[in-house]
N, C-alpha and C. Protein backbone atom coordinates (compact mmCIF):
# COMPACT_ATOMS: atom_id res chain seq x y z
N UNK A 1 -35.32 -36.23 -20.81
CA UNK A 1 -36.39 -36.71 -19.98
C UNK A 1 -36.98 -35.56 -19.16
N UNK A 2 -36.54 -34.57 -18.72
CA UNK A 2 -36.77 -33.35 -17.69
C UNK A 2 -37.34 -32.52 -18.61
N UNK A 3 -37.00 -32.43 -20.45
CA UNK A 3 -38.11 -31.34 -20.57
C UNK A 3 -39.57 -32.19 -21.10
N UNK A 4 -39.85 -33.52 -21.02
CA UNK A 4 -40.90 -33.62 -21.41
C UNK A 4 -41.68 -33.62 -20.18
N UNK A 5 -41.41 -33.48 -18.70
CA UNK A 5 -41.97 -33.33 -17.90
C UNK A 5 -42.08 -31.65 -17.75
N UNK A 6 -41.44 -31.12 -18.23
CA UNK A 6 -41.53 -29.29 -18.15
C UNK A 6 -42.79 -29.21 -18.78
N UNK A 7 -42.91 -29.83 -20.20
CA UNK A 7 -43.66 -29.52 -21.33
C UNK A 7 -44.91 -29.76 -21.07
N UNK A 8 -45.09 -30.64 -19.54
CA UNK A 8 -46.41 -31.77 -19.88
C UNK A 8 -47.06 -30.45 -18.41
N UNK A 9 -46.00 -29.90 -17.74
CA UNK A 9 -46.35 -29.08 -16.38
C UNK A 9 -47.10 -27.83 -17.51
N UNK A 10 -46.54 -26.85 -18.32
CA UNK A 10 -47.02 -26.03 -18.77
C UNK A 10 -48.74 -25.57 -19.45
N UNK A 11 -49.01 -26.60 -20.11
CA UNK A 11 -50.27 -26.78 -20.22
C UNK A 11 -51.20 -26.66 -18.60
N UNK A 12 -50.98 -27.76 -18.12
CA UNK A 12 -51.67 -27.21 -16.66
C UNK A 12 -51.51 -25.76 -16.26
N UNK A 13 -50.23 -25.33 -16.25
CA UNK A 13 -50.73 -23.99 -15.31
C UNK A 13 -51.10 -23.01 -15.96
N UNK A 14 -51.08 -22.90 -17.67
CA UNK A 14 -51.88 -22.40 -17.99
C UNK A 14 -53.88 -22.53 -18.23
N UNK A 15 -53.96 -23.73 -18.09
CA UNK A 15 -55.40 -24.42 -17.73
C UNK A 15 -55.58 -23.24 -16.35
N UNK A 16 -54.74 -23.27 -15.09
CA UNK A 16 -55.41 -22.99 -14.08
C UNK A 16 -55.37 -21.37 -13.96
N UNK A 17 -54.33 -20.90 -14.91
CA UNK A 17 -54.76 -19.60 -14.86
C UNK A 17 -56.30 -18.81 -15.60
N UNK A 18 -56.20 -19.54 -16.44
CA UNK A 18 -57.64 -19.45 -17.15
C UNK A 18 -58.65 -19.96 -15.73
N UNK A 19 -58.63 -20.91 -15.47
CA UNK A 19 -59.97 -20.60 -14.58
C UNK A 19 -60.05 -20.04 -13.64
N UNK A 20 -58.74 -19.10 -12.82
CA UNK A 20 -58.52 -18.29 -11.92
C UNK A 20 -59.39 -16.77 -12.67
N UNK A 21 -58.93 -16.71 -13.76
CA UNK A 21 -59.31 -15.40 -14.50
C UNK A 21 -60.62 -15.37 -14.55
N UNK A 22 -61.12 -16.53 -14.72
CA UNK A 22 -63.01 -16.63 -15.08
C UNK A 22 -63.84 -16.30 -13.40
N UNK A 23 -62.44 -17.04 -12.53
CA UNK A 23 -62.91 -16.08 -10.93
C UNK A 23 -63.33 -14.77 -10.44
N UNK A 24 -62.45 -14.09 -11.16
CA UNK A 24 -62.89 -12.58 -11.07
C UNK A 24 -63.89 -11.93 -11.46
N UNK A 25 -64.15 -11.41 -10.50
CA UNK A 25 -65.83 -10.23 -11.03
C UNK A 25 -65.13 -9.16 -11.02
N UNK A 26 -65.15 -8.18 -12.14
CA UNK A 26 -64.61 -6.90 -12.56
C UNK A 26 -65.79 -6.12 -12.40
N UNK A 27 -64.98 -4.98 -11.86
CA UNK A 27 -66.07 -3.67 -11.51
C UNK A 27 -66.74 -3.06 -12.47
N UNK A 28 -68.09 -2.55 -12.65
CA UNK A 28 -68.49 -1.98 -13.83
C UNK A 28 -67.88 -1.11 -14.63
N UNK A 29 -68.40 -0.38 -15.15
CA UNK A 29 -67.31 0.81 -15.80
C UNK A 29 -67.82 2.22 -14.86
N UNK A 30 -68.62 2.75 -14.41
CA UNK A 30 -69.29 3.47 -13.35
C UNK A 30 -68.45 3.26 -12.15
N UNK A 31 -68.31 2.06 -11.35
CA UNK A 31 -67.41 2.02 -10.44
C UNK A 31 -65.62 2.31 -10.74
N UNK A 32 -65.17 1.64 -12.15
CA UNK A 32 -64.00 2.30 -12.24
C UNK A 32 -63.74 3.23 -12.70
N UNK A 33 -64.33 4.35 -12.71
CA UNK A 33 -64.58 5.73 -13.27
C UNK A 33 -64.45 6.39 -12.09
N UNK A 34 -65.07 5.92 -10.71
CA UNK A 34 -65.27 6.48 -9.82
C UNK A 34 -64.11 6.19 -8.49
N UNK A 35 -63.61 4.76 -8.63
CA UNK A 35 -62.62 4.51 -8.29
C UNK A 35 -61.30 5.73 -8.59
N UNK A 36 -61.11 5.63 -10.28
CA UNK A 36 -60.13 6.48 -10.67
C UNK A 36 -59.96 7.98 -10.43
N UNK A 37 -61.37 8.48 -10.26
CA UNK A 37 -62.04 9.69 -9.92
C UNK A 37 -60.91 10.07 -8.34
N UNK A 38 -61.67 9.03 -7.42
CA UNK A 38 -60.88 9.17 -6.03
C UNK A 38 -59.57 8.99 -6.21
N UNK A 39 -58.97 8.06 -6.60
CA UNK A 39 -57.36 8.00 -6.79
C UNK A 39 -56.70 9.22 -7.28
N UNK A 40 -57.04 9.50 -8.35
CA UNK A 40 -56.36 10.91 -8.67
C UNK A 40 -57.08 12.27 -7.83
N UNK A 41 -57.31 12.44 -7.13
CA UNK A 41 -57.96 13.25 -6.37
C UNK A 41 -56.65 13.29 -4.78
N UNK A 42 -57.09 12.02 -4.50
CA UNK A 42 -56.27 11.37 -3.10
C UNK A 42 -54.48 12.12 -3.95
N UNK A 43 -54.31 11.44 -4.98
CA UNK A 43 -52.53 11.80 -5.52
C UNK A 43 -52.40 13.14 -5.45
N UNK A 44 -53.46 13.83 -5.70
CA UNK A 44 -53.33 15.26 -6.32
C UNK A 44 -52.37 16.08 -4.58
N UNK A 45 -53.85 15.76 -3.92
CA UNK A 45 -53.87 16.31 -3.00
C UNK A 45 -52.50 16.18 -2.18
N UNK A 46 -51.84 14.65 -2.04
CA UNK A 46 -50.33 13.77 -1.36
C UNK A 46 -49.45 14.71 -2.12
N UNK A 47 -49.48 14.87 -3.45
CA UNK A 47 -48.37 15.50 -4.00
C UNK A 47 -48.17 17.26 -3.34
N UNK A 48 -49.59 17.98 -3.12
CA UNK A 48 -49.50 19.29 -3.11
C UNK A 48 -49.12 19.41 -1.20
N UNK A 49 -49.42 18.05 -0.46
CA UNK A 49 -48.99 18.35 1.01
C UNK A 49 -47.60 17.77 0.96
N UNK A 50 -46.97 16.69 0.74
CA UNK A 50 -45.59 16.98 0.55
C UNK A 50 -45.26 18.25 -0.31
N UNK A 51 -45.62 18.82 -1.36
CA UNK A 51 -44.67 20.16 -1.33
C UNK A 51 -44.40 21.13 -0.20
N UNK A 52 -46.14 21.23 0.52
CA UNK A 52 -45.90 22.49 1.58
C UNK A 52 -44.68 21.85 2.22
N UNK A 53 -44.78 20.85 2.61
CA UNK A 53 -43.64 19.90 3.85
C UNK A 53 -42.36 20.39 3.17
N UNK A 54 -42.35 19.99 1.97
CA UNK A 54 -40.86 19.88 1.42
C UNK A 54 -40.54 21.96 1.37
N UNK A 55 -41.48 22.80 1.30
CA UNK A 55 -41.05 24.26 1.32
C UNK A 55 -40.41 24.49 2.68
N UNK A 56 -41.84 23.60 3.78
CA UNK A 56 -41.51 24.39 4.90
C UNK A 56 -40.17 23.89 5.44
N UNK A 57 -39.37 22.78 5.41
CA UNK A 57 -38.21 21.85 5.72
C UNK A 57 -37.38 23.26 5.17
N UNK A 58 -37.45 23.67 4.01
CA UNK A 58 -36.12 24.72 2.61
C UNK A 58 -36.71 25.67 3.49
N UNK A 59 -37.31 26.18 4.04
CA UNK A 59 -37.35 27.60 4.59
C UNK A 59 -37.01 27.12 6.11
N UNK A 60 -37.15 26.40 6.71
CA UNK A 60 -36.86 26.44 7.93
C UNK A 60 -35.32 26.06 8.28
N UNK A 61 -34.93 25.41 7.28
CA UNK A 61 -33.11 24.93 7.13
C UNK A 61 -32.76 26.30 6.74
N UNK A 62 -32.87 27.33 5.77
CA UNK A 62 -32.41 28.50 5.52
C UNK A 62 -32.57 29.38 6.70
N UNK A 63 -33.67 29.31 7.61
CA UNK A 63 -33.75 29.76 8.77
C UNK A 63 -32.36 29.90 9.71
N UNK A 64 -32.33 28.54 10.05
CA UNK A 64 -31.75 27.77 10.93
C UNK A 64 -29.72 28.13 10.24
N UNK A 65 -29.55 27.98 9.37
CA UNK A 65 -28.28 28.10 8.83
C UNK A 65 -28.02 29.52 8.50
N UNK A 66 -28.99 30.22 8.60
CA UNK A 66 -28.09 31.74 8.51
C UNK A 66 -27.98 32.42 9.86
């Protein structure tokens, strides 16, 4: 008796994901070009200021310990 009520739930929530999906307005291809543009730009940059951080921490502990 419990899975024909599972069986009868599944259909619905796939019904409502479909019309959740038809909700969305997706960005052109120009905007996610330009989006991606900034993101890897923003990473580039996070990765190369944690290194200075992470040198200056190894040089200033070698400092400090000799």
């Amino acid at each position: 008796m419990a899975d024909s009520k599972e069986k009868a739930k599944k259909p619905g929530f796939f019904r409502g994901v479909r019309r959740e999906f038809k909700k969305i307005t997706w960005p052109s291809k120009n905007d996610a070009f330009k989006q991606t543009v900034v993101v890897s730009i923003i990473t580039v940059i996070t990765g190369v200021l944690i290194g200075l951080i992470d040198l200056l921490v190894k040089y200033g502990l070698s400092f400090i310990t000799k």
